[in-house]
C-alpha atoms as a PDB file:
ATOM      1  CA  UNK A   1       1.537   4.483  19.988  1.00  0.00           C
ATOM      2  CA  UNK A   2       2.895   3.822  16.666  1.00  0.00           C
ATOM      3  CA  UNK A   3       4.366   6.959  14.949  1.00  0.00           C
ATOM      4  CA  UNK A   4       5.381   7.178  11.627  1.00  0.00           C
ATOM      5  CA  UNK A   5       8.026   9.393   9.541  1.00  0.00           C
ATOM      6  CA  UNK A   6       6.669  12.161   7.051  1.00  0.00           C
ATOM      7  CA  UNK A   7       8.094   9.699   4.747  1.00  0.00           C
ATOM      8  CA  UNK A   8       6.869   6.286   5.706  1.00  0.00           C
ATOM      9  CA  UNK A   9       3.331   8.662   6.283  1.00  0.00           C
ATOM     10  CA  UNK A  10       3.325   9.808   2.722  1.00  0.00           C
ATOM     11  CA  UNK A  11       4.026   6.261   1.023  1.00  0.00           C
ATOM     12  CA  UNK A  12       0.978   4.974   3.505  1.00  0.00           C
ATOM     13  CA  UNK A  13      -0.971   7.563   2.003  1.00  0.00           C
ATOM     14  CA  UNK A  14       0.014   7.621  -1.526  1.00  0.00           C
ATOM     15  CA  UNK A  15       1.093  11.170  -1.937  1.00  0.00           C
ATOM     16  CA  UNK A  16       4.490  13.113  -2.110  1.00  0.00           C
ATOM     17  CA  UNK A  17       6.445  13.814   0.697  1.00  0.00           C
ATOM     18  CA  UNK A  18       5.947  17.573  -0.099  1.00  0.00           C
ATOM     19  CA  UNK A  19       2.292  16.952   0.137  1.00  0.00           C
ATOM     20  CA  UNK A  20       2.389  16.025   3.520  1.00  0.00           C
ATOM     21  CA  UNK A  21       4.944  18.458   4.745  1.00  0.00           C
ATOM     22  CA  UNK A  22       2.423  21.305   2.861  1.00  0.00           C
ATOM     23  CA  UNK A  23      -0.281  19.557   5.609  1.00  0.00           C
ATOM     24  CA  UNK A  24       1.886  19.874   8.064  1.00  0.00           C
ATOM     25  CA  UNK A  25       3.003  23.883   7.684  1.00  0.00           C
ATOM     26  CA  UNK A  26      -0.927  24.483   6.932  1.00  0.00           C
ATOM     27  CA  UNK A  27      -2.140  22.827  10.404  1.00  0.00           C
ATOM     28  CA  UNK A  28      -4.149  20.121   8.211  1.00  0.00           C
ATOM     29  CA  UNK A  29      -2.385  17.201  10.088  1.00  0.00           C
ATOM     30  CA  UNK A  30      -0.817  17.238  13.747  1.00  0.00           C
ATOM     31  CA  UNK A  31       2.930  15.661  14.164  1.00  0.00           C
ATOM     32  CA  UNK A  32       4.995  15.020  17.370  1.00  0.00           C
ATOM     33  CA  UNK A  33       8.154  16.094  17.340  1.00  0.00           C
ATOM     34  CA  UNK A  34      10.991  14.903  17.899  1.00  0.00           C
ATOM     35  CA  UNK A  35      13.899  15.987  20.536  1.00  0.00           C
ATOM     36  CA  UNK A  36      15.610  16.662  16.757  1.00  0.00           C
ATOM     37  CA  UNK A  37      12.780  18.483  15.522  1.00  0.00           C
ATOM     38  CA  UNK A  38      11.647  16.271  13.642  1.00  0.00           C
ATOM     39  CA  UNK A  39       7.977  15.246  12.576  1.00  0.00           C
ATOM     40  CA  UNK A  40       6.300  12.149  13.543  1.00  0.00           C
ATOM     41  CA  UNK A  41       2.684  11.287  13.071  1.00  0.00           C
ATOM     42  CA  UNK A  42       0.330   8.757  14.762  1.00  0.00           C
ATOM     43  CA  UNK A  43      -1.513   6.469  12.758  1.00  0.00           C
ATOM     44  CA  UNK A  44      -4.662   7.648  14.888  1.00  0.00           C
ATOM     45  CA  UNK A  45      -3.724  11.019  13.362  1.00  0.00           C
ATOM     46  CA  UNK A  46      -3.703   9.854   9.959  1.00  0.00           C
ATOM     47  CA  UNK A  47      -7.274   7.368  10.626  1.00  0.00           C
ATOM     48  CA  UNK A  48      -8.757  11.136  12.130  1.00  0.00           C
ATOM     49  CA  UNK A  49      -7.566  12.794   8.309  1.00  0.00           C
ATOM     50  CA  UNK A  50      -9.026   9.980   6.267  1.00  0.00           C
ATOM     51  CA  UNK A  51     -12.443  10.352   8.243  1.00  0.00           C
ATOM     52  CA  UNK A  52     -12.588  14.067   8.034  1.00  0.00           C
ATOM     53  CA  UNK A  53     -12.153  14.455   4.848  1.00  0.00           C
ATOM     54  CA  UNK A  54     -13.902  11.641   3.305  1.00  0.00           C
ATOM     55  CA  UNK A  55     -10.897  11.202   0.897  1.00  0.00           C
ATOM     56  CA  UNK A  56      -7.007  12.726   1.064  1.00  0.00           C
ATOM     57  CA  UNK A  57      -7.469  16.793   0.820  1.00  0.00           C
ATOM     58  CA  UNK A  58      -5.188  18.101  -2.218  1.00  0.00           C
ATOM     59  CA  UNK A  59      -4.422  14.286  -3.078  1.00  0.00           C
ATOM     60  CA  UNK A  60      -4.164  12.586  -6.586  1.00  0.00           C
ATOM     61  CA  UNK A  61      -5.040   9.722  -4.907  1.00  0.00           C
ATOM     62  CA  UNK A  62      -7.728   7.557  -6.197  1.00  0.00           C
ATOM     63  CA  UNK A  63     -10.555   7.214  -4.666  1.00  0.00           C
ATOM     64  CA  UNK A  64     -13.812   4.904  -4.831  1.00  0.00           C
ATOM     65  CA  UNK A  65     -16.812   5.100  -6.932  1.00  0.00           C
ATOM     66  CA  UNK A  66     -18.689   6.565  -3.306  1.00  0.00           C
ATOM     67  CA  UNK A  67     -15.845   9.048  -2.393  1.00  0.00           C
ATOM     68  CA  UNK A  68     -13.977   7.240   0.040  1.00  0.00           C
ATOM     69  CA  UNK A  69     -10.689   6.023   0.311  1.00  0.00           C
ATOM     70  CA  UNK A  70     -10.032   2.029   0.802  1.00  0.00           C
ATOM     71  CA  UNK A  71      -8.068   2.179   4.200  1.00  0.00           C
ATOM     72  CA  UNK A  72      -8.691  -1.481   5.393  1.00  0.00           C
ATOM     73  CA  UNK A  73      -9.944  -5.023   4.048  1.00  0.00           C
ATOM     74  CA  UNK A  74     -11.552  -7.602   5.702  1.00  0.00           C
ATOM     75  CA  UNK A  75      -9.274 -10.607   3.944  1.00  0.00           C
ATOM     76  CA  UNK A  76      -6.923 -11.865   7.060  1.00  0.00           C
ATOM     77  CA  UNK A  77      -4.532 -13.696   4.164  1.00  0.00           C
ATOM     78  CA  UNK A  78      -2.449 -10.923   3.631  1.00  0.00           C
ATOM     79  CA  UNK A  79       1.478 -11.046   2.496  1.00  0.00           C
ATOM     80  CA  UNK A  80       3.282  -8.552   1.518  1.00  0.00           C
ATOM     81  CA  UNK A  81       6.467  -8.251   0.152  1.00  0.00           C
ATOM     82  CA  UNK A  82       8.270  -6.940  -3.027  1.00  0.00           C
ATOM     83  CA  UNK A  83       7.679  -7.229  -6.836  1.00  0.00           C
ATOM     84  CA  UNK A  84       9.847  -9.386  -8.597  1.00  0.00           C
ATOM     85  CA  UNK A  85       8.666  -9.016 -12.187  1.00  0.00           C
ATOM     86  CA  UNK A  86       6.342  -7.559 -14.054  1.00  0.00           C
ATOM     87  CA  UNK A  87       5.023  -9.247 -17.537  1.00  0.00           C
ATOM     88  CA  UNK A  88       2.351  -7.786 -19.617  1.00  0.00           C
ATOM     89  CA  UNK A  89       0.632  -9.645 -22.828  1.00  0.00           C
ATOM     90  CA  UNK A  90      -2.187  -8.537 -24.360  1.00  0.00           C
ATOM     91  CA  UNK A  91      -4.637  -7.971 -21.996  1.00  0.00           C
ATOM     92  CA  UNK A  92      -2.481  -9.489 -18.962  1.00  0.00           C
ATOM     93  CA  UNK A  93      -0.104  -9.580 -16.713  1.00  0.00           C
ATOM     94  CA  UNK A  94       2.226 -11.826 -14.897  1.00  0.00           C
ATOM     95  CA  UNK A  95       3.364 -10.599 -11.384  1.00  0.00           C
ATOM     96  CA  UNK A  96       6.155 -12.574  -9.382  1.00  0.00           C
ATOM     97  CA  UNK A  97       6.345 -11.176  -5.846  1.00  0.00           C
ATOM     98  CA  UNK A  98       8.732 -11.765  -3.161  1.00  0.00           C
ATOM     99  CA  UNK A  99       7.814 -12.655   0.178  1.00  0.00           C
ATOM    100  CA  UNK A 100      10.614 -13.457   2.240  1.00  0.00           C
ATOM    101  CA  UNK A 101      12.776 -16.302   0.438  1.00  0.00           C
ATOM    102  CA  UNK A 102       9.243 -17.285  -1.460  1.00  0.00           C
ATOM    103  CA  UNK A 103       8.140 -16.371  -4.591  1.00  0.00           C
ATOM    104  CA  UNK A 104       4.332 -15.794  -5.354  1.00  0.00           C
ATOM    105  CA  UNK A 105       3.211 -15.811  -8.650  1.00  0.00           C
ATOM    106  CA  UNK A 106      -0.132 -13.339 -10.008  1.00  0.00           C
ATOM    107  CA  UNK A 107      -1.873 -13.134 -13.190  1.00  0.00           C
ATOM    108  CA  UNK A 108      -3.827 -10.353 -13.149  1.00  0.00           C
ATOM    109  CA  UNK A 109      -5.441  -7.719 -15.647  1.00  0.00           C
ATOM    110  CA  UNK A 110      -3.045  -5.385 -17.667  1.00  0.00           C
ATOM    111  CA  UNK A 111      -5.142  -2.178 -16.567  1.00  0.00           C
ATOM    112  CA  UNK A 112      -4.182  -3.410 -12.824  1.00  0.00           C
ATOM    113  CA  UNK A 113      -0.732  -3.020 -13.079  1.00  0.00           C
ATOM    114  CA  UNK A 114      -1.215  -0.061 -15.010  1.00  0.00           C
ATOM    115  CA  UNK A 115      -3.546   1.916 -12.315  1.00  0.00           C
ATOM    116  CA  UNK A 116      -1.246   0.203  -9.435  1.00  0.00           C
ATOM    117  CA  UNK A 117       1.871   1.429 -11.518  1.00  0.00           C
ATOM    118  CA  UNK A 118       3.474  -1.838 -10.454  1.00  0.00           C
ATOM    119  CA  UNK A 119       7.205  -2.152 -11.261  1.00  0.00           C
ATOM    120  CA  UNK A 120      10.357  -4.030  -9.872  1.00  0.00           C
ATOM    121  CA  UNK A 121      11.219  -3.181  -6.460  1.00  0.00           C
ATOM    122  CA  UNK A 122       7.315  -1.943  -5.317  1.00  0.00           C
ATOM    123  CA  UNK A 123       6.579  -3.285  -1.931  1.00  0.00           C
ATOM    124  CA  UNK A 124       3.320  -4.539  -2.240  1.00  0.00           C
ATOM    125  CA  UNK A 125       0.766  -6.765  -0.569  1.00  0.00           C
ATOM    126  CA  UNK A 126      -1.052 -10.028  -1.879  1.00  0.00           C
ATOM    127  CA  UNK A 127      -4.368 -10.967  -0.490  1.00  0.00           C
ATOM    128  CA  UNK A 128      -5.287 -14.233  -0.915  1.00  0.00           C
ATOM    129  CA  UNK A 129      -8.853 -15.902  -0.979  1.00  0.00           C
ATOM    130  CA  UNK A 130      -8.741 -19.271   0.070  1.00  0.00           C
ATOM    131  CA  UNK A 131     -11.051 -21.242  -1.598  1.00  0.00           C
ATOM    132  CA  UNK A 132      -9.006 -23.344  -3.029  1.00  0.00           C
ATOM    133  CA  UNK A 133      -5.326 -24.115  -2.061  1.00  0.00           C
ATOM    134  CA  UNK A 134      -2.993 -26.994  -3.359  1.00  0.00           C
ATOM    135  CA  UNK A 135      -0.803 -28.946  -0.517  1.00  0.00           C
ATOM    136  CA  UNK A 136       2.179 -30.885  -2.433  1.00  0.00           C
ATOM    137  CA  UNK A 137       5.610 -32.575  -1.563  1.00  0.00           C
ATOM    138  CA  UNK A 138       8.400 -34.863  -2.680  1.00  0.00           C
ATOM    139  CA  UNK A 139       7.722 -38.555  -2.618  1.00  0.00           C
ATOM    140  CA  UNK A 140      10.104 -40.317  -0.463  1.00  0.00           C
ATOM    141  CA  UNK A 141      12.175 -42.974  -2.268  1.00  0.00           C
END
């Protein structure tokens, strides 16, 4: 079983670490705890929140048009890794991201990176539809 800090659980959920501590003292989310008394919490635990609630309770998170929360995709081309750079024109943007010693490269809509607050040092994942990908390399002299 995969357990998680109060931390690591608040940045999965997109709310404060306060917020979660709050659901913690209030009995709105169970934790392990550690030899150090410290607070763990499954992922199951966090899946069993999501469902009851239809949507994070006391969150500013945002949620979709029919009230629920977008906790999994079915795209398997997933990388994720950390923003770069962030360019905005007009009504786009530019994002480099970082995955491992690669750099991927996004052009995306300005009210995007706006709602995703995307900045410099965000760990973030890319998913990629495949419909069309471009193979190259060096000719051989």
């Amino acid at each position: 079983m995969s357990l998680l800090t109060v931390r690591e659980t608040a940045k999965k959920l997109g709310v404060g670490y306060s917020t979660i501590k709050s659901w913690i003292y209030k009995g709105s989310i169970r934790t392990i705890k550690t030899e150090g008394g410290h607070h763990r919490i499954s992922n199951t635990e966090i899946q069993r929140v999501l469902s009851r609630h239809n949507k994070l309770p006391n969150s500013r998170t945002k949620t979709r048009a029919n009230g629920g929360i977008l906790v999994s995709l079915s795209g398997r081309n997933q990388l994720t890794g950390f923003i770069e750079e962030v360019r905005t024109e007009g009504l786009l943007a530019q994002v480099r991201m970082r995955v491992g010693e690669q750099l991927l490269t996004a052009v995306i809509t300005r009210d995007a990176v706006d709602e995703l607050k995307l900045k410099r040092g965000d760990e973030a994942t890319a998913l990629i539809k495949a419909t069309e990908v471009m193979i190259g390399r060096e000719l051989k002299k």
